[in-house]
Protein backbone atom coordinates (compact mmCIF):
# COMPACT_ATOMS: atom_id res chain seq x y z
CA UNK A 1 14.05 -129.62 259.38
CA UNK A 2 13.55 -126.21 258.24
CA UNK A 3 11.86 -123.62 260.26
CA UNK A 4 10.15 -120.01 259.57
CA UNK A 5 10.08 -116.84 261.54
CA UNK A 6 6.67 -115.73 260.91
CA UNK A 7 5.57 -111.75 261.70
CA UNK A 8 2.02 -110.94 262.62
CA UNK A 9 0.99 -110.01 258.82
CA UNK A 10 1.53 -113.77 258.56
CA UNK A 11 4.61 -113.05 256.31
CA UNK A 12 8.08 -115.14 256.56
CA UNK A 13 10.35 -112.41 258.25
CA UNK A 14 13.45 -115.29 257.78
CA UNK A 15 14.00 -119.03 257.56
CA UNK A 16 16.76 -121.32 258.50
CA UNK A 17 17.43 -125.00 258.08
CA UNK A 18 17.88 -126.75 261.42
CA UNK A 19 18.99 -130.72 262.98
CA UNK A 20 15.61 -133.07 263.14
CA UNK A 21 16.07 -133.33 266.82
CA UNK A 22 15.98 -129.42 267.96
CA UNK A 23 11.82 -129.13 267.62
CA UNK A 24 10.49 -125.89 267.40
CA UNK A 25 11.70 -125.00 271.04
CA UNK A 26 15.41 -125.08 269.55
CA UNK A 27 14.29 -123.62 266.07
CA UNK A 28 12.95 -120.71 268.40
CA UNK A 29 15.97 -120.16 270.98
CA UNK A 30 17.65 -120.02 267.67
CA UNK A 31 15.25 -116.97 266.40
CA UNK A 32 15.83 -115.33 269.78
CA UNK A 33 19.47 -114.97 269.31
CA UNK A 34 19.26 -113.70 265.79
CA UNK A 35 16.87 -111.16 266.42
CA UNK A 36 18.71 -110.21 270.20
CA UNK A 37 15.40 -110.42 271.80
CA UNK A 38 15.61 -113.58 274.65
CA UNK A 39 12.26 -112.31 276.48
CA UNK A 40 9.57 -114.85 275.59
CA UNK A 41 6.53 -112.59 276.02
CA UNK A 42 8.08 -109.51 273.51
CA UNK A 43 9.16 -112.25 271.32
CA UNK A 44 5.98 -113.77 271.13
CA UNK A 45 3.92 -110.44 270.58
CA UNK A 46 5.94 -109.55 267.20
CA UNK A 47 6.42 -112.94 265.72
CA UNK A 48 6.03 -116.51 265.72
CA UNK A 49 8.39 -119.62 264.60
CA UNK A 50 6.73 -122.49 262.44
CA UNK A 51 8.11 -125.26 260.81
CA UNK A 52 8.15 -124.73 256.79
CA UNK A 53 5.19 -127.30 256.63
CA UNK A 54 3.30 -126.23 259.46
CA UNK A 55 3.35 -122.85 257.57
CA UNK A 56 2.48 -124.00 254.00
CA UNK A 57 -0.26 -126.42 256.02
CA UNK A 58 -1.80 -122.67 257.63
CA UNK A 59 -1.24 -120.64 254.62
CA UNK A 60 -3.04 -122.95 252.22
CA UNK A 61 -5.96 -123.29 254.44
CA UNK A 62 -6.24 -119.38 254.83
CA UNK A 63 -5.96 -118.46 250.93
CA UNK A 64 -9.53 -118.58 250.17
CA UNK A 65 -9.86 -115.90 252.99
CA UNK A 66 -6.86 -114.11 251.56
CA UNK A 67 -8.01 -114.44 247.57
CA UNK A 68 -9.97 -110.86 246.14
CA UNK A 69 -10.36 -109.12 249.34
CA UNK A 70 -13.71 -107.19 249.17
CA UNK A 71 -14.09 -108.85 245.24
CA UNK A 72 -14.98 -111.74 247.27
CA UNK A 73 -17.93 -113.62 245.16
CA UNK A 74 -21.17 -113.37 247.30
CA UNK A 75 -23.34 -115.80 245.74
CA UNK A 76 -26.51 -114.89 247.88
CA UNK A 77 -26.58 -111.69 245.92
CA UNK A 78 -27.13 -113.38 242.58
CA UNK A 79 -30.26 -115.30 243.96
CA UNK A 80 -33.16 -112.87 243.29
CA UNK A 81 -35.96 -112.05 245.62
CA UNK A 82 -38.42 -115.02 245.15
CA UNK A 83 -35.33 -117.31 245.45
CA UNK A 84 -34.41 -118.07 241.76
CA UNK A 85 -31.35 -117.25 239.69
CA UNK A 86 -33.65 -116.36 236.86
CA UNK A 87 -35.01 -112.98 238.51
CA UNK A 88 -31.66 -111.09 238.28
C-alpha cells in the first residue's frame, strides 16, 4: 500500500510504497526513521502519515475551500436589496 508524509500546509513532504500488512502504524515507524525523529509528540506537531487514498479522499473534499482564495464567488452579493437578481 502506498503511504504519504503529509506537512502541516497539507503538502506531500515524501511517499513510499509499503507491504499491505504494516497499516499506517508501520508506514509511520517507517517515516520516523527517515526523518531521525522517533518522539511521537514532535513528530506529530510537524507532520502527519496518510495512506495515498486517505489523502486524495481529504484533498478532494477540501478543494472547493482551496479553489480562488478571496475570488471565492459570493452569490448573496449578486441578490439585490428587495431580494431579486434583477436589481443589480
Amino acid at each position: 500500500m502506498k503511504y504519504v508524509l503529509v506537512d502541516k500546509n497539507d503538502e506531500i513532504v515524501d511517499r513510499v510504497d509499503l507491504a499491505g500488512n504494516v497499516g499506517k502504524t508501520g508506514a509511520t515507524t517507517y517515516f520516523k526513521g527517515v526523518k531521525r525523529l522517533p518522539d511521537d509528540n514532535d513528530f506529530g506537531k510537524l507532520w502527519k502519515v496518510m495512506s495515498e487514498n486517505e489523502y486524495n479522499m481529504y484533498f478532494k473534499n477540501n478543494l472547493q475551500n482551496r479553489q480562488m482564495g478571496k475570488m471565492k464567488y459570493e452569490w448573496w452579493k449578486d441578490i439585490g436589496e428587495n431580494g431579486s437578481e434583477l436589481d443589480i
